[in-house]
Protein backbone atom coordinates (compact mmCIF):
# COMPACT_ATOMS: atom_id res chain seq x y z
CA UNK A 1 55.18 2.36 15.40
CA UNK A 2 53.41 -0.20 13.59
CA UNK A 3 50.08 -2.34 15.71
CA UNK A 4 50.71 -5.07 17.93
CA UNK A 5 49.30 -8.31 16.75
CA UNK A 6 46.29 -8.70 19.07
CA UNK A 7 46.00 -4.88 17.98
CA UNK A 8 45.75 -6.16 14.63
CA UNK A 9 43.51 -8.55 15.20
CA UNK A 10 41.16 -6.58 17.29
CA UNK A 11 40.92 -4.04 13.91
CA UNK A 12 39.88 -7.23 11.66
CA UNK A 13 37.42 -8.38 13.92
CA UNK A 14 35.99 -4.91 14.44
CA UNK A 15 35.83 -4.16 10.67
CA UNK A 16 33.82 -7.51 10.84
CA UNK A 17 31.52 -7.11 13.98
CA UNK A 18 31.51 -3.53 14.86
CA UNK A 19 31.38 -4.38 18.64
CA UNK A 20 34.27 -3.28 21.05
CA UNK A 21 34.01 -5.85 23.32
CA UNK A 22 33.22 -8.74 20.96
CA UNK A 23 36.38 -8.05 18.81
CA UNK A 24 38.52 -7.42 21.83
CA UNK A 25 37.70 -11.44 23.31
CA UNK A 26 38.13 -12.52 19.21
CA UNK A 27 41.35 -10.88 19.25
CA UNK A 28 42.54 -12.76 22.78
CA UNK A 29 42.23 -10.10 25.36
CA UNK A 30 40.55 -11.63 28.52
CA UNK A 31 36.19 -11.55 28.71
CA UNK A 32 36.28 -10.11 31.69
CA UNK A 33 38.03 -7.09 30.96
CA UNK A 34 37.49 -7.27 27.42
CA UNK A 35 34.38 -4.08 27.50
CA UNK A 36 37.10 -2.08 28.60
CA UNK A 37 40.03 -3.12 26.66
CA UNK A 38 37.60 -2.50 23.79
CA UNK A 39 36.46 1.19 25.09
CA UNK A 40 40.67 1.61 25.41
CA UNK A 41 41.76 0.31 21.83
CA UNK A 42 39.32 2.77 20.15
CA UNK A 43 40.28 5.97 21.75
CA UNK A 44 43.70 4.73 20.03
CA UNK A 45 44.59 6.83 17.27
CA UNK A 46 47.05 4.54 15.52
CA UNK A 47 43.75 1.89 15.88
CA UNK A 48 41.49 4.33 14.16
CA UNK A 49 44.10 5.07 11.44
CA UNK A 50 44.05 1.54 10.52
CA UNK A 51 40.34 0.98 10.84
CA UNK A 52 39.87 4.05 8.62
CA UNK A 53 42.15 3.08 6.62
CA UNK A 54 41.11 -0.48 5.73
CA UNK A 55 37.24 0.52 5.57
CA UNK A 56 38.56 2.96 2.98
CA UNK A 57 39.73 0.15 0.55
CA UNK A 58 37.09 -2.15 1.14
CA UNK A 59 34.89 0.85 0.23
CA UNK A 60 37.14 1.24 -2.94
CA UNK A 61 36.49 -2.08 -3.85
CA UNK A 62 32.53 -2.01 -3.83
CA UNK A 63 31.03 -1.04 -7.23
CA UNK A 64 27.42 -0.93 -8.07
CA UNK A 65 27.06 -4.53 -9.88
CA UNK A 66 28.72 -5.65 -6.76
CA UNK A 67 26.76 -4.05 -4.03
CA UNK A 68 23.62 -4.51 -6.27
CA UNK A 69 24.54 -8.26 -6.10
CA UNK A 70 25.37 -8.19 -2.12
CA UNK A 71 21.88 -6.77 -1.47
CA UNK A 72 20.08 -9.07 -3.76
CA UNK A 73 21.98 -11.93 -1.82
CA UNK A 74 20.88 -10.73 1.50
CA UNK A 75 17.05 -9.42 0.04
CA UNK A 76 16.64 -13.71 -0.59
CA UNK A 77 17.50 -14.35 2.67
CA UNK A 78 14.84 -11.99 4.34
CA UNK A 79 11.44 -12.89 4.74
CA UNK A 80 9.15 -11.43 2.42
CA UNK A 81 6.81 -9.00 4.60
CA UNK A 82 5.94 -5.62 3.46
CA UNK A 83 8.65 -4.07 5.24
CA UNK A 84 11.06 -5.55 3.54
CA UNK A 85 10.38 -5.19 -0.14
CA UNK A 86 9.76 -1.77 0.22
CA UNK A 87 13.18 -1.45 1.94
CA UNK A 88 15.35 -3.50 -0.66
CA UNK A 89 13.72 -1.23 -3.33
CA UNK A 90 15.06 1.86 -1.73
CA UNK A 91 18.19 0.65 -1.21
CA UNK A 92 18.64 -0.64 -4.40
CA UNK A 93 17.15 2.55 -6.11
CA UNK A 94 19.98 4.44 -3.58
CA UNK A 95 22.46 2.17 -4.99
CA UNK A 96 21.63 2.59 -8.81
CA UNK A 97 21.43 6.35 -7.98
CA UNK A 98 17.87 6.68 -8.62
CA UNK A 99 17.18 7.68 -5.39
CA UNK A 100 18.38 10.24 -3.26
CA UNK A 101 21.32 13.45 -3.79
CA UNK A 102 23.16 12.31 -6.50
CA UNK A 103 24.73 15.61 -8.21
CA UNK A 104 26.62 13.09 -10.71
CA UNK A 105 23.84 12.31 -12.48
CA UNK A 106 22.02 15.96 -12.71
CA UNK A 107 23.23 16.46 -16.38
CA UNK A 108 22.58 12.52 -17.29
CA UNK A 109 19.48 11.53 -19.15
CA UNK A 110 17.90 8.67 -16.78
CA UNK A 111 15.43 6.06 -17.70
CA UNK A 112 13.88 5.27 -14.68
CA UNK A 113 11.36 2.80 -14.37
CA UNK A 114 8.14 3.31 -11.75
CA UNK A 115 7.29 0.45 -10.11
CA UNK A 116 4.31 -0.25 -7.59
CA UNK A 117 4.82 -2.59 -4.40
CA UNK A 118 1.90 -3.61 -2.85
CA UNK A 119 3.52 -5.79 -0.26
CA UNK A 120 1.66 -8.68 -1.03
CA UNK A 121 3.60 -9.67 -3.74
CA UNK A 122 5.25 -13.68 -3.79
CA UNK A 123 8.89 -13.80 -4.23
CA UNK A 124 8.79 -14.50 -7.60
CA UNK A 125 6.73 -11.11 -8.12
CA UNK A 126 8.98 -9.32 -6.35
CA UNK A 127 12.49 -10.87 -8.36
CA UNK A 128 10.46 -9.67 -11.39
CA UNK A 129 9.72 -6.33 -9.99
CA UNK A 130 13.58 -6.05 -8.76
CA UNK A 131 14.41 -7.45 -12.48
CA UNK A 132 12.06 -4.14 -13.71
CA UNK A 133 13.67 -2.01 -11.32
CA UNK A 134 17.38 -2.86 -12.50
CA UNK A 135 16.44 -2.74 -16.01
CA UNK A 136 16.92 -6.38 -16.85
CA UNK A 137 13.40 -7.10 -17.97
């Protein structure tokens, strides 16, 4: 038996927002019940077939290049504090598979480049260090 349509939309909008409630009002079911309607559509198991099986493709579609390019996108809109660089560079460095358990690589030879952040750097410091970091000096 295949999802209604506000079922349908209430997957797409929780694939987008994460939030129950939120994507139960986006998908036309009434605010004031809409909490619980939410609670109700994810106990669903033909609703968390779909939204497993649609994060599953969009997760097929990421590659590196592309996520690299997604954080760098959302790394310009941040404010540059210390916090943030540091956390970019992990995720980043997690993303190139520098960072973290990656058994893929064990029996690669990796050039991996050190790079010191002070977090005092300007922004166009840190696009040089990030520039280092990816190898595109």
């Amino acid at each position: 038996m295949a999802l209604t349509e506000k079922q349908r939309k209430f997957v797409e909008s929780y694939l987008v927002t994460n939030n129950a409630k939120q994507s139960a009002i986006n998908a036309g079911y009434p605010e004031k019940t809409s909490a619980a309607v939410g609670w109700q559509l994810l106990k669903n198991h033909k609703i968390l077939a779909e939204i497993d099986s649609c994060r599953t493709k969009l997760r097929s579609k990421i590659t590196k290049e592309s996520y690299i390019d997604k954080a760098l996108e959302t790394f310009e809109k941040l404010d540059i504090t210390e916090p943030n660089a540091p956390r970019f560079y992990d995720i980043a460095g997690k993303a190139l598979g520098y960072l973290g358990n990656n058994e893929q690589k064990t029996s690669q030879t990796l050039n991996i480049t050190q790079i010191n952040v002070s977090g005092n750097e300007t922004q166009t410091e840190l696009w040089e260090l990030t520039r280092k970091l990816l190898g595109n000096d």
